[in-house]
N, C-alpha and C. Protein backbone atom coordinates (compact mmCIF):
# COMPACT_ATOMS: atom_id res chain seq x y z
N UNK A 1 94.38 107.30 116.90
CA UNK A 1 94.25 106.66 115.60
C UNK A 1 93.96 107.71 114.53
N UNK A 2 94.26 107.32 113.17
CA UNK A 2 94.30 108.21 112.27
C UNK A 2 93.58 107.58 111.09
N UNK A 3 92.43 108.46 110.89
CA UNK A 3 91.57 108.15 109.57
C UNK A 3 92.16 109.07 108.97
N UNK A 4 92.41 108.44 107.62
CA UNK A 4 93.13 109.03 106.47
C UNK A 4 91.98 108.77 105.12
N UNK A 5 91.82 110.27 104.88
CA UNK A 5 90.81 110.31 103.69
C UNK A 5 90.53 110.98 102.83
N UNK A 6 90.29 110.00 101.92
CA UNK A 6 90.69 111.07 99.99
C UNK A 6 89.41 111.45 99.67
N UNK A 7 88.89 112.76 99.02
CA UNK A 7 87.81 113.02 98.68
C UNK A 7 88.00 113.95 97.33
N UNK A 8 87.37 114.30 96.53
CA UNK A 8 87.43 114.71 95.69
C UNK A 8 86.50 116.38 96.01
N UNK A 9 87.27 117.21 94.89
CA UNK A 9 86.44 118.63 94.84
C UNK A 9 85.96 118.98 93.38
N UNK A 10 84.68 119.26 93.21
CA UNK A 10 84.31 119.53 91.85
C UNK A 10 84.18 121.03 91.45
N UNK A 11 83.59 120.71 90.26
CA UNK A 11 83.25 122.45 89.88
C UNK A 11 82.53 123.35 90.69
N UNK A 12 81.72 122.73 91.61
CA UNK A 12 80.62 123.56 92.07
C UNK A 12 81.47 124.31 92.95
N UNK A 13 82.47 123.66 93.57
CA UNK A 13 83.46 124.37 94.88
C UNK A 13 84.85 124.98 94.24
N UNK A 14 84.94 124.81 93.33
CA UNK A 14 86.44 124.87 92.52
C UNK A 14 86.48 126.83 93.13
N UNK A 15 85.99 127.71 93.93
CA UNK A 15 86.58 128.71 93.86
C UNK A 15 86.59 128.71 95.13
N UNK A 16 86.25 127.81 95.92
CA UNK A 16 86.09 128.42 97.53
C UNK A 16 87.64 127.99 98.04
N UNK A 17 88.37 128.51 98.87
CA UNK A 17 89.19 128.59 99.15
C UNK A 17 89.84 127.84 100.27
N UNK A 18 91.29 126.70 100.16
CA UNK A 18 91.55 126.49 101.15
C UNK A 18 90.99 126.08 102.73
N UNK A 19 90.97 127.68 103.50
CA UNK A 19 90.95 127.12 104.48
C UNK A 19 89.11 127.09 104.88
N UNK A 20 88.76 127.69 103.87
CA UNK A 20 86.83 127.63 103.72
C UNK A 20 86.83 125.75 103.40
N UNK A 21 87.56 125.49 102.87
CA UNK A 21 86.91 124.25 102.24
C UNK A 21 88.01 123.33 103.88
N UNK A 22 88.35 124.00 104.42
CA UNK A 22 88.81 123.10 105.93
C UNK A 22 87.80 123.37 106.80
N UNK A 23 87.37 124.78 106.96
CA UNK A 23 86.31 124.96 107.73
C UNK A 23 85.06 124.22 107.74
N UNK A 24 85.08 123.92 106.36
CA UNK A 24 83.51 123.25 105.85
C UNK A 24 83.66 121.77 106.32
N UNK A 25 84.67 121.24 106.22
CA UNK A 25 84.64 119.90 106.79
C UNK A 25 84.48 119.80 108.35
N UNK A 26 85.95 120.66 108.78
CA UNK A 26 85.05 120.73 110.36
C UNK A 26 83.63 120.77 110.96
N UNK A 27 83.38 121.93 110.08
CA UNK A 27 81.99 121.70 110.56
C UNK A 27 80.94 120.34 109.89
N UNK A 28 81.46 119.79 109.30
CA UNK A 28 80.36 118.56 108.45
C UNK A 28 81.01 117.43 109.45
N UNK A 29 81.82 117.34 109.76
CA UNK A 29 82.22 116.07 110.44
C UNK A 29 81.88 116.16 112.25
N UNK A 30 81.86 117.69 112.30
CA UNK A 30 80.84 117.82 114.09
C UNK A 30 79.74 117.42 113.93
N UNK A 31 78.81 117.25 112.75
CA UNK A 31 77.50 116.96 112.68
C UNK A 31 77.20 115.55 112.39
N UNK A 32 78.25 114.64 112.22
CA UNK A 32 78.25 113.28 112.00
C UNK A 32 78.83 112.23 113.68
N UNK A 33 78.29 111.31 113.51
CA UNK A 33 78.93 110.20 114.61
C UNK A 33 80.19 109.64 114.49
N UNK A 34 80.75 110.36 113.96
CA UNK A 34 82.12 109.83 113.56
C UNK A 34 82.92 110.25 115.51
N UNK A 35 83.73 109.10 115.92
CA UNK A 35 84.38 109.11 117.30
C UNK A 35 85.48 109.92 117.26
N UNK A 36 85.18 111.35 116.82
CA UNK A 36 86.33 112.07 117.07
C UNK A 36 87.15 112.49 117.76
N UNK A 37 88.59 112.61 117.78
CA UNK A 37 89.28 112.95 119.08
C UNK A 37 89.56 114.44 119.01
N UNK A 38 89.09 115.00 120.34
CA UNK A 38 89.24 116.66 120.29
C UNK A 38 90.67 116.99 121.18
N UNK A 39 91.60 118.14 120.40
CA UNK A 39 92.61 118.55 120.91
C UNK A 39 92.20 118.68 122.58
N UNK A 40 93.17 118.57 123.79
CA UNK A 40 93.15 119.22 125.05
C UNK A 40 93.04 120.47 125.34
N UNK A 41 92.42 120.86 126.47
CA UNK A 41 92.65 122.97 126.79
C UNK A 41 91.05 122.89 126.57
N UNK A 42 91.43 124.40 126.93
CA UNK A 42 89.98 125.47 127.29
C UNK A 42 89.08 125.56 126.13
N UNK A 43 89.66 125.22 124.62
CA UNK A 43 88.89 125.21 123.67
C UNK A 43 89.28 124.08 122.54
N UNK A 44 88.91 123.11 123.33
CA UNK A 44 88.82 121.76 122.30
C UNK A 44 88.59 122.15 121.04
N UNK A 45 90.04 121.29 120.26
CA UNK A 45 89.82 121.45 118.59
C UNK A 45 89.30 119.96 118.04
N UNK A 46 89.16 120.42 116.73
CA UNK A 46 89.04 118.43 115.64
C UNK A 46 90.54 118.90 115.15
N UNK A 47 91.06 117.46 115.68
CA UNK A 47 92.55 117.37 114.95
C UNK A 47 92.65 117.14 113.70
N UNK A 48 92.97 118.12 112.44
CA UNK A 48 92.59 117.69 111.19
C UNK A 48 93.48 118.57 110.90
N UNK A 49 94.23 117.51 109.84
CA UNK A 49 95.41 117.90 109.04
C UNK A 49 95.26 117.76 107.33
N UNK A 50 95.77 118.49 106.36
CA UNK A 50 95.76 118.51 104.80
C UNK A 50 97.16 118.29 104.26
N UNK A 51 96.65 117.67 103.07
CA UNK A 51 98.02 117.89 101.85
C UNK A 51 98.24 118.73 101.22
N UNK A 52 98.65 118.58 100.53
CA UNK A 52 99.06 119.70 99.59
C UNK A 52 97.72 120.82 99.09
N UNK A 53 97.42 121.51 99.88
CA UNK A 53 96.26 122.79 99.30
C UNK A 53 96.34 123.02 97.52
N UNK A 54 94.97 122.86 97.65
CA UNK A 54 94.62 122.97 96.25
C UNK A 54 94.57 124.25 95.96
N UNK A 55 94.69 124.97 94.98
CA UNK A 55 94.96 126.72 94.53
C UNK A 55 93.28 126.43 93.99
N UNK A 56 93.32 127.89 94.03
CA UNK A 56 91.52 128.60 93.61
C UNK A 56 91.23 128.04 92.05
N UNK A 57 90.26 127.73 92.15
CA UNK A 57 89.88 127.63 91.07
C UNK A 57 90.15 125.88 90.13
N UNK A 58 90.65 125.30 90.91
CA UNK A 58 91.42 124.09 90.64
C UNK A 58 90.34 123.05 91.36
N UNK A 59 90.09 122.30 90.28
CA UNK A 59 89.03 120.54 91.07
C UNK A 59 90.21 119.80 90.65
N UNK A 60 89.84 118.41 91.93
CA UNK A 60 90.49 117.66 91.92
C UNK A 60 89.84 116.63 92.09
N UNK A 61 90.27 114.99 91.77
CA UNK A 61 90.14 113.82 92.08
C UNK A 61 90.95 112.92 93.22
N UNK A 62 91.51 113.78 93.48
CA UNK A 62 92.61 113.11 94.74
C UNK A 62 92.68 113.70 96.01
N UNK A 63 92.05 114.82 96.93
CA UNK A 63 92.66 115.58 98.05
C UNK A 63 92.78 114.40 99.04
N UNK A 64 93.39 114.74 100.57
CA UNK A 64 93.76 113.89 101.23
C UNK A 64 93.47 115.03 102.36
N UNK A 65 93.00 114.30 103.41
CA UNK A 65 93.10 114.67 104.94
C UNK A 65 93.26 113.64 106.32
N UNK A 66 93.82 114.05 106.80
CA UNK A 66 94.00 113.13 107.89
C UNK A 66 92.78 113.76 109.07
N UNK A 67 92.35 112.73 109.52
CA UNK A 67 91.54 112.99 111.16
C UNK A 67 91.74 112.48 112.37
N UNK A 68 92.48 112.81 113.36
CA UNK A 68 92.00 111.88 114.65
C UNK A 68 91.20 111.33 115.53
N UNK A 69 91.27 110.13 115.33
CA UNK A 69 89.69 109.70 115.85
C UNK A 69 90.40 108.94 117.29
N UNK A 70 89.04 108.61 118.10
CA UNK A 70 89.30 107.92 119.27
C UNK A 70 89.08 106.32 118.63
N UNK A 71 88.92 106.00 117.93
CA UNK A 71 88.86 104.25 117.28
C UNK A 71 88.35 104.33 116.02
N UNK A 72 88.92 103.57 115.35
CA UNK A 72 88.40 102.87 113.92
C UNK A 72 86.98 102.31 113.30
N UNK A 73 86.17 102.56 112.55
CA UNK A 73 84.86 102.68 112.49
C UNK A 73 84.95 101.97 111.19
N UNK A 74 83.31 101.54 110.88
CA UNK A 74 83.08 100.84 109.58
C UNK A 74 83.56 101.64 108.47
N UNK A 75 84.34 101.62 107.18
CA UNK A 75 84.68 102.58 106.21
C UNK A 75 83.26 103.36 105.67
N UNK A 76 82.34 101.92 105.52
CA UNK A 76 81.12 102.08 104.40
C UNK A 76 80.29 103.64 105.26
N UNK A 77 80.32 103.47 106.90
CA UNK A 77 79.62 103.97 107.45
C UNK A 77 79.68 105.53 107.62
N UNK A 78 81.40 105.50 107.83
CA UNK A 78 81.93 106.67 107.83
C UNK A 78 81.90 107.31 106.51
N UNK A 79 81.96 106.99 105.17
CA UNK A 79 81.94 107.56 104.55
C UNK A 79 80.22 108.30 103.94
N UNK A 80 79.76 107.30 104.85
CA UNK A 80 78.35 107.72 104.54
C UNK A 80 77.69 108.75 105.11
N UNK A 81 78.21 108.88 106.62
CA UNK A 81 78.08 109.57 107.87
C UNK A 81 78.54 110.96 107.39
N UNK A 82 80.06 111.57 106.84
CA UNK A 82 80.23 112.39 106.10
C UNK A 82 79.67 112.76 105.13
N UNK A 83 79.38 112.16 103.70
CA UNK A 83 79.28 112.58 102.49
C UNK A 83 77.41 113.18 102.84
N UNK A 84 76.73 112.21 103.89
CA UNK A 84 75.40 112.85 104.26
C UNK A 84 75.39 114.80 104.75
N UNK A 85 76.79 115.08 105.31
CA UNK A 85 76.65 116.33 105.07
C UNK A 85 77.49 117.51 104.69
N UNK A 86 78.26 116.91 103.82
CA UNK A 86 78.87 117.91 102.91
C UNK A 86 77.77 118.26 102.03
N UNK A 87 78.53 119.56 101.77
CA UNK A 87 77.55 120.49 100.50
C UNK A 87 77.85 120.03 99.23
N UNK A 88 77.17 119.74 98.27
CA UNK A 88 77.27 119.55 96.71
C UNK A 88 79.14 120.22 96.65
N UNK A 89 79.35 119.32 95.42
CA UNK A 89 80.85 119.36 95.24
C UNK A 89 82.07 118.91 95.95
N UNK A 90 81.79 118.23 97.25
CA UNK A 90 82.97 118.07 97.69
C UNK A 90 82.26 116.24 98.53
N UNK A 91 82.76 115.47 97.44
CA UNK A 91 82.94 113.72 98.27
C UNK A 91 83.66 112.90 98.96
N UNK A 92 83.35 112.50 100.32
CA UNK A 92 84.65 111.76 100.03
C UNK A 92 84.32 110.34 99.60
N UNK A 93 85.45 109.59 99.66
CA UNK A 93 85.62 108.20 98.79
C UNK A 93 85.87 107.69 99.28
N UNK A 94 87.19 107.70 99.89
CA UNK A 94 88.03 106.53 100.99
C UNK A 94 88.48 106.61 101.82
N UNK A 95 88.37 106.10 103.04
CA UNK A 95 89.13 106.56 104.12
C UNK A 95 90.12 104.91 104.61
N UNK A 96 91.01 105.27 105.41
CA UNK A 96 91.71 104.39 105.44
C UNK A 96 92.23 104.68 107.24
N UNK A 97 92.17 103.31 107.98
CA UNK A 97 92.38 103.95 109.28
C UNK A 97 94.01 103.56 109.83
N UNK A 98 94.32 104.05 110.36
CA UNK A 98 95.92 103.99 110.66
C UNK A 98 96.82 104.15 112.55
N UNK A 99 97.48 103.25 112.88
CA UNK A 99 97.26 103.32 114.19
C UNK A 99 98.31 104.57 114.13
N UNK A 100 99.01 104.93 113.53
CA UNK A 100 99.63 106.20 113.67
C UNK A 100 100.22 106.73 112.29
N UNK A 101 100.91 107.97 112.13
CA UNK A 101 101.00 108.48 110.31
C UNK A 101 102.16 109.56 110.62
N UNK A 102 103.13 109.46 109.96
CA UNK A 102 103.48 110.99 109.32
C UNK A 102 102.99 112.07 108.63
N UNK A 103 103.13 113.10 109.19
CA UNK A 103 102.03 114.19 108.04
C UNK A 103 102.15 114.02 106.75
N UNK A 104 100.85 114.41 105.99
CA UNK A 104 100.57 114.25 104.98
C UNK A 104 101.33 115.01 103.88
N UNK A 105 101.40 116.65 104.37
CA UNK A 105 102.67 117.35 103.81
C UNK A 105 103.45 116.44 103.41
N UNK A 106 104.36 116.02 104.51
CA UNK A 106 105.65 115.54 104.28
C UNK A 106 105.62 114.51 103.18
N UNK A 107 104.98 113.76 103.00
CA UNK A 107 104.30 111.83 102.38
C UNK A 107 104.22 112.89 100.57
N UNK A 108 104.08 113.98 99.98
CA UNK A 108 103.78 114.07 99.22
C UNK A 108 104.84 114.85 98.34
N UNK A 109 104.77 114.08 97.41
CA UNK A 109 106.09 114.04 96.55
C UNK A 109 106.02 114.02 95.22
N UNK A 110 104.60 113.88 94.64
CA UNK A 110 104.44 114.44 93.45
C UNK A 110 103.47 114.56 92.89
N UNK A 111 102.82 115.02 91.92
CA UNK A 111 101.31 115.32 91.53
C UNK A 111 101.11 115.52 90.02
N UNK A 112 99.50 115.14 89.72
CA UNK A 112 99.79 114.79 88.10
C UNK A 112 98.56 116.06 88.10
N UNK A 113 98.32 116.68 87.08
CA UNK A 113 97.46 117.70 86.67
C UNK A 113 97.17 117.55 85.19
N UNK A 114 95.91 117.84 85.01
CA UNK A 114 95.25 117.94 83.32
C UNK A 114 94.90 119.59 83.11
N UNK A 115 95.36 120.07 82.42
CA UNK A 115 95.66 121.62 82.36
C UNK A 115 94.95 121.76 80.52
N UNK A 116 93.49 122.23 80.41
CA UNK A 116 92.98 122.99 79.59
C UNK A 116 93.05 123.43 79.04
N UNK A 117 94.16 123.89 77.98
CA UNK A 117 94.49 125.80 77.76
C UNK A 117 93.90 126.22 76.30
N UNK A 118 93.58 127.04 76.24
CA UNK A 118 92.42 127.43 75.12
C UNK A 118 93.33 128.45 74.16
N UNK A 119 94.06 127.96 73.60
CA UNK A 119 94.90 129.18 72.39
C UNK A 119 94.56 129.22 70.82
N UNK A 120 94.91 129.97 70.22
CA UNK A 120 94.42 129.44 68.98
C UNK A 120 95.31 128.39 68.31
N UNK A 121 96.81 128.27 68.50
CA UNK A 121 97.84 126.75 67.47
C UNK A 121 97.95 126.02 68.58
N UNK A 122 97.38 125.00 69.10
CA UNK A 122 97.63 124.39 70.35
C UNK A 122 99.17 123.59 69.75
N UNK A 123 99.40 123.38 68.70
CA UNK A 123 100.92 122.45 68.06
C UNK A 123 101.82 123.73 69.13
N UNK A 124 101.70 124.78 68.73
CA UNK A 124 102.90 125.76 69.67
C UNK A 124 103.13 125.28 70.83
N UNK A 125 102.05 125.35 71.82
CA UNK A 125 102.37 124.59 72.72
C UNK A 125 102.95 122.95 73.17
N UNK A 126 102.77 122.25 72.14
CA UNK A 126 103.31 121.08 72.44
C UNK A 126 104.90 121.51 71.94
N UNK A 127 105.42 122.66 71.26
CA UNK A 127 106.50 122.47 70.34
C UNK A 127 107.31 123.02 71.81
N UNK A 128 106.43 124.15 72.61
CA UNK A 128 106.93 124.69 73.47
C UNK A 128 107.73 123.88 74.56
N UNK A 129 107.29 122.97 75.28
CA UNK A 129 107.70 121.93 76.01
C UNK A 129 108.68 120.95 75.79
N UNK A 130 109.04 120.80 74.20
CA UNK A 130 110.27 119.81 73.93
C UNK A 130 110.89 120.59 73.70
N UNK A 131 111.18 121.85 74.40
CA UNK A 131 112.83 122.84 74.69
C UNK A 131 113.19 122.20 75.81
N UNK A 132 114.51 122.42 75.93
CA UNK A 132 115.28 121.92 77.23
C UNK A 132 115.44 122.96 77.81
N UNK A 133 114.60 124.03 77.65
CA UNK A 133 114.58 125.07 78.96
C UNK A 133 113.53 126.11 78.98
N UNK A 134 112.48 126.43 79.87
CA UNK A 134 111.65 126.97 79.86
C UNK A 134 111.84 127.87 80.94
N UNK A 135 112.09 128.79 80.78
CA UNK A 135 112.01 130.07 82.08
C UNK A 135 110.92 131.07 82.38
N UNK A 136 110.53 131.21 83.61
CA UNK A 136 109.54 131.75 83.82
C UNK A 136 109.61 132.53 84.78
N UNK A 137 108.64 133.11 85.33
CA UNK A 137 109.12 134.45 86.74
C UNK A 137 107.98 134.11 87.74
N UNK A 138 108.34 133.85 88.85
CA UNK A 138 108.04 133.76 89.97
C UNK A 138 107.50 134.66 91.06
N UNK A 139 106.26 134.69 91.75
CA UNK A 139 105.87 136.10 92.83
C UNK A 139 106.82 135.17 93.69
N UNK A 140 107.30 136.08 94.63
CA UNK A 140 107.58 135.92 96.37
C UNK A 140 106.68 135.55 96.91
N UNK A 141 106.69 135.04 98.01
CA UNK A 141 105.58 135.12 98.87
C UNK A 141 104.70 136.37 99.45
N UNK A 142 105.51 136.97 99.75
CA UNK A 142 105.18 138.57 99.88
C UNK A 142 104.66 139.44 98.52
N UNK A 143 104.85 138.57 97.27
CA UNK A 143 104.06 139.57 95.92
C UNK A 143 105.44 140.55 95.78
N UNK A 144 106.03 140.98 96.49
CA UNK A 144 106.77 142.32 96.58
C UNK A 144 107.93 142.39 95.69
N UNK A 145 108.00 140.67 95.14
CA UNK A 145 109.00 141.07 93.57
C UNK A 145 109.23 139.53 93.19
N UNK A 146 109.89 139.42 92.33
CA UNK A 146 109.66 138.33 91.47
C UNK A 146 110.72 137.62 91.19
N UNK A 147 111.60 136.20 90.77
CA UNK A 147 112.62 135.74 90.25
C UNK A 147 112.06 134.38 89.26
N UNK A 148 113.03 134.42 88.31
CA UNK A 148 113.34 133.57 87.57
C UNK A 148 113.36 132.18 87.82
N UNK A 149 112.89 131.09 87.28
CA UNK A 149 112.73 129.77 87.53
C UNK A 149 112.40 128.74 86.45
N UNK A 150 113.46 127.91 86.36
CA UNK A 150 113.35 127.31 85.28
C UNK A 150 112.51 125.63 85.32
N UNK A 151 111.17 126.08 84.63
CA UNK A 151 110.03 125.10 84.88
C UNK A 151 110.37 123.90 84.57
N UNK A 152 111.46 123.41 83.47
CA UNK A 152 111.58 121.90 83.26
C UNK A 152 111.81 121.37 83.87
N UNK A 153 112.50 122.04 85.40
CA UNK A 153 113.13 120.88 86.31
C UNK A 153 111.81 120.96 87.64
N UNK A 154 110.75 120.93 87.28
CA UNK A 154 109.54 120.71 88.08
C UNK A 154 108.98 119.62 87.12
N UNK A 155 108.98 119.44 86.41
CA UNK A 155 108.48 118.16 85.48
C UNK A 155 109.24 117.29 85.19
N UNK A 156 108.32 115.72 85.74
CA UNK A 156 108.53 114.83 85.81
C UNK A 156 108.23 114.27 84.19
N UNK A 157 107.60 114.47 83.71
CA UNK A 157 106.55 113.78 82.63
C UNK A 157 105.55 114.81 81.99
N UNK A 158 105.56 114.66 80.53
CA UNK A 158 104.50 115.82 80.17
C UNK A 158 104.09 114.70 78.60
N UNK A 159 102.97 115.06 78.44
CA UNK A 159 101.72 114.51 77.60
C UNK A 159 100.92 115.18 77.21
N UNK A 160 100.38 115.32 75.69
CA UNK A 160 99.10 115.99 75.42
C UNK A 160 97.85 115.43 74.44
N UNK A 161 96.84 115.86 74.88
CA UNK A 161 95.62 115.43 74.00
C UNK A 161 95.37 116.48 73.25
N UNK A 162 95.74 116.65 72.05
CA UNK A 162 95.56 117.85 70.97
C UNK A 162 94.01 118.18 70.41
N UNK A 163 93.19 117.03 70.48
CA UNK A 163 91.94 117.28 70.10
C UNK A 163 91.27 117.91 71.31
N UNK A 164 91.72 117.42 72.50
CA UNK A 164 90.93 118.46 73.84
C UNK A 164 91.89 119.74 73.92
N UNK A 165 92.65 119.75 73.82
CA UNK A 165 93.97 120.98 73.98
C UNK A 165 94.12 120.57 75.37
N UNK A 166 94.43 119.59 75.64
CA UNK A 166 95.06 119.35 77.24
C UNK A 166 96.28 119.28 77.57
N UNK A 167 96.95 120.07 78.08
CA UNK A 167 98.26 119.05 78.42
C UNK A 167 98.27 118.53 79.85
N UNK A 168 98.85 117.09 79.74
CA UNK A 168 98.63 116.28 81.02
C UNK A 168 100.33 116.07 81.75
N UNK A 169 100.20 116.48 82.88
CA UNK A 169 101.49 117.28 83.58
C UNK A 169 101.58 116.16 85.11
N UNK A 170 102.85 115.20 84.73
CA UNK A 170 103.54 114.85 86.07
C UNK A 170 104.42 115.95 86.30
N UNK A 171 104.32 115.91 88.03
CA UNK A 171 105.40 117.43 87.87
C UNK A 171 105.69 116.98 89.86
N UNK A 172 106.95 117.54 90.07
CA UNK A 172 107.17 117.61 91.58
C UNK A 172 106.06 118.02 92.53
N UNK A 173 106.10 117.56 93.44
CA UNK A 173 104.97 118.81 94.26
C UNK A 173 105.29 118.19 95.97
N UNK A 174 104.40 118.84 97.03
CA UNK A 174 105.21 118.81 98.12
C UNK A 174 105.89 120.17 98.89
N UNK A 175 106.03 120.38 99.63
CA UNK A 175 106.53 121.50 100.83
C UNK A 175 108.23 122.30 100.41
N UNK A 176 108.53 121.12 99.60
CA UNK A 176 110.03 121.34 99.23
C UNK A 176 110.61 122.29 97.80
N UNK A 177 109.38 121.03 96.51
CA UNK A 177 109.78 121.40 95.34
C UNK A 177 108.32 121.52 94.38
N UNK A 178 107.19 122.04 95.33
CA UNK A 178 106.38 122.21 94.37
C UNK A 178 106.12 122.98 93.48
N UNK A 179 105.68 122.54 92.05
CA UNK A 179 105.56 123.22 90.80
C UNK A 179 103.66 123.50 91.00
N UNK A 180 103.94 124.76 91.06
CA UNK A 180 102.61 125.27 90.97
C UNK A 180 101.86 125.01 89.13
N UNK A 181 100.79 124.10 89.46
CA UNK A 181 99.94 124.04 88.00
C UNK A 181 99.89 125.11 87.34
N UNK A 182 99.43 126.49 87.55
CA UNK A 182 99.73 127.80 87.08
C UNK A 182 100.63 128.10 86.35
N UNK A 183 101.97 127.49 86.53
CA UNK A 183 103.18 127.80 85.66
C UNK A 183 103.42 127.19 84.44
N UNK A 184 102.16 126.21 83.90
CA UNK A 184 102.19 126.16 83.22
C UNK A 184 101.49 127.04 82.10
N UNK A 185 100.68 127.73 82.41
CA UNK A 185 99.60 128.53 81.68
C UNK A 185 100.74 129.32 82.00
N UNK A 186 101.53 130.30 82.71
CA UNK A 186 102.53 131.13 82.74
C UNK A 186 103.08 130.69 81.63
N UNK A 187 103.95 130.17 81.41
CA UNK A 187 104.50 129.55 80.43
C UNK A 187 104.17 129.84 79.46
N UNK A 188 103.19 129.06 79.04
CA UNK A 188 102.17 129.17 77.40
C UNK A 188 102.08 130.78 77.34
N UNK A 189 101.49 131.68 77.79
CA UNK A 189 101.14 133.01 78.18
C UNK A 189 102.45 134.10 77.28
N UNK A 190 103.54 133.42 78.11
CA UNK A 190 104.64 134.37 77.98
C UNK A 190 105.54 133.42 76.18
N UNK A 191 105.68 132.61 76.11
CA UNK A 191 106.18 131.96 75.10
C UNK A 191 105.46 131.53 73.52
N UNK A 192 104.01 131.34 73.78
CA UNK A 192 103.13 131.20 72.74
C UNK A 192 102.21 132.09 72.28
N UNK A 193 101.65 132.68 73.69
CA UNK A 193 100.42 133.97 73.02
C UNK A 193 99.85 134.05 74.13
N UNK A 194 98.53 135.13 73.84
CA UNK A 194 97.26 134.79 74.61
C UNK A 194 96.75 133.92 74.72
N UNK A 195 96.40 133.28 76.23
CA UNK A 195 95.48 132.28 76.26
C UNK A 195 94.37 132.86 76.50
N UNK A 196 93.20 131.96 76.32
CA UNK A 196 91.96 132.92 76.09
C UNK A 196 91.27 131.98 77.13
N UNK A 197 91.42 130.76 77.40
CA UNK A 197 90.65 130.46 78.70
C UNK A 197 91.69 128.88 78.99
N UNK A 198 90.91 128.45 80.67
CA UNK A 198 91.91 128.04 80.99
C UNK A 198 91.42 126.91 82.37
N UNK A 199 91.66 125.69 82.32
CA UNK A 199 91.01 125.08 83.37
C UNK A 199 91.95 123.97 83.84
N UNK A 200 92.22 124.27 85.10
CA UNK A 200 92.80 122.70 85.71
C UNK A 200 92.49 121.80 86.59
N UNK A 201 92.82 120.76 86.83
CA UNK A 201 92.29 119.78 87.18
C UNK A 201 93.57 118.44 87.81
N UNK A 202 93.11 118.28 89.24
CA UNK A 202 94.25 117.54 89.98
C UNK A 202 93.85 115.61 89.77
N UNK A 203 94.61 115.32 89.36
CA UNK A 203 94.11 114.06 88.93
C UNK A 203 94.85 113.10 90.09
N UNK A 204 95.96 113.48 90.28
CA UNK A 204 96.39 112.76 91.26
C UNK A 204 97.50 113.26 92.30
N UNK A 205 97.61 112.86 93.17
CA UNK A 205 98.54 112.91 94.41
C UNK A 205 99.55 111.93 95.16
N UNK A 206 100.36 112.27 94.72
CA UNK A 206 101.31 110.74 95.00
C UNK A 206 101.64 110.72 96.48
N UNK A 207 101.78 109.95 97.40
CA UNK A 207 101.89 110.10 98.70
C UNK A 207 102.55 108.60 98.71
C-alpha cells in the first residue's frame, strides 16, 4: 500500500538540499509508528519515492512523497506521528492512502511558482513577457557548455502583482519538459537589468 503525502517546506529549510531533506524524512519516519514496509536483502530500505525535487533555495506549499506501508492508518494520526518529528520548516498536511500508484515523477505535469524579483522598473519586466519570444541559455547537465532555449514554450500562464514585484508563473514541469523557476530570473537578468534580490516559491504541483 501506498501513503501518498504532501507537505510543505519553509524558509527555515529553503537551503538544505534535496537528498538532505530525503534523508531527514527517513530518518523522522523510523522514529514514528507509522507500519512501514522495508525493501528485501541484507540491508532493509524505507521505500520512499519524490516528485519533482525542489532546487536550493526554493519553499514550497505543495511537495509530494510517496511511502510504502504494510496497511493504511488513521490520516489524523499519521500525520501527527510524523510532523511530532520533523525539524522546524518542513510539515506535512495530507496524506492519502492508495492500494497501488504510478510514480510520482511520472503523475507530474505542471507547476505554478511565485517568483520575487527585486529590480528597479518592475513595468520592464511585465513588458518583457508579452514578447512572443524569450531566449535564454541553458547549463548541460555536465556544466561543460551551454544551449539556447526558448522560455515561452515552458509557460503555460504568466501573471503579475506589481505592488509586490511578483510574477506568478504556470509553467510545464515533470521529467520530460520541465521549466526550471530560475529561468525566469535568467531571463529578467539578461533582458531587463540587474536583479538585486530574488525569492521563489512553489505554490503548486499538478499531479
Amino acid at each position: 500500500m501506498i501513503a501518498r503525502v504532501k507537505y510543505t517546506k519553509g524558509q527555515d529549510v529553503k537551503y538544505v538540499g534535496h537528498l538532505d531533506s530525503m534523508r531527514t524524512f527517513i530518518r523522522c519516519i523510523k522514529r514514528t509508528c507509522i507500519p512501514v514496509k522495508y525493501s528485501n536483502g541484507f540491508n532493509p530500505r524505507v521505500q520512499i519515492s519524490f516528485a519533482l525535487p525542489l532546487g536550493v533555495g526554493v519553499t514550497s506549499d505543495c511537495e509530494y512523497f510517496d511511502l510504502e506501508v504494510e496497511q493504511a492508518m488513521n490520516a489524523e494520526m499519521f500525520l501527527g506521528e510524523l510532523n511530532s518529528t520533523l525539524p522546524g520548516g518542513y510539515r506535512v498536511i495530507e496524506v492519502e492512502f492508495l492500494e497501488s500508484a504510478k510514480s510520482l515523477m511520472s503523475l507530474v505535469k505542471e507547476a505554478e511558482y511565485k517568483i520575487k524579483i527585486e529590480v528597479d522598473d518592475f513595468d520592464k519586466v511585465i513588458e518583457l513577457f508579452e514578447r512572443d519570444s524569450i531566449v535564454i541559455e541553458k547549463e548541460s547537465n555536465s556544466k561543460k557548455e551551454t544551449k539556447e532555449i526558448e522560455l515561452k514554450n515552458f509557460i503555460l500562464d504568466i501573471s503579475f502583482d506589481k505592488d509586490n514585484k511578483e510574477v506568478i508563473v504556470h509553467s510545464t514541469a515533470g521529467s520530460v519538459n520541465n521549466m526550471n523557476p530560475n529561468f525566469i530570473v535568467d531571463a529578467v537578468e539578461k533582458y531587463v537589468g540587474e536583479v538585486e534580490d530574488y525569492d521563489i516559491h512553489r505554490i503548486k504541483l499538478i499531479i
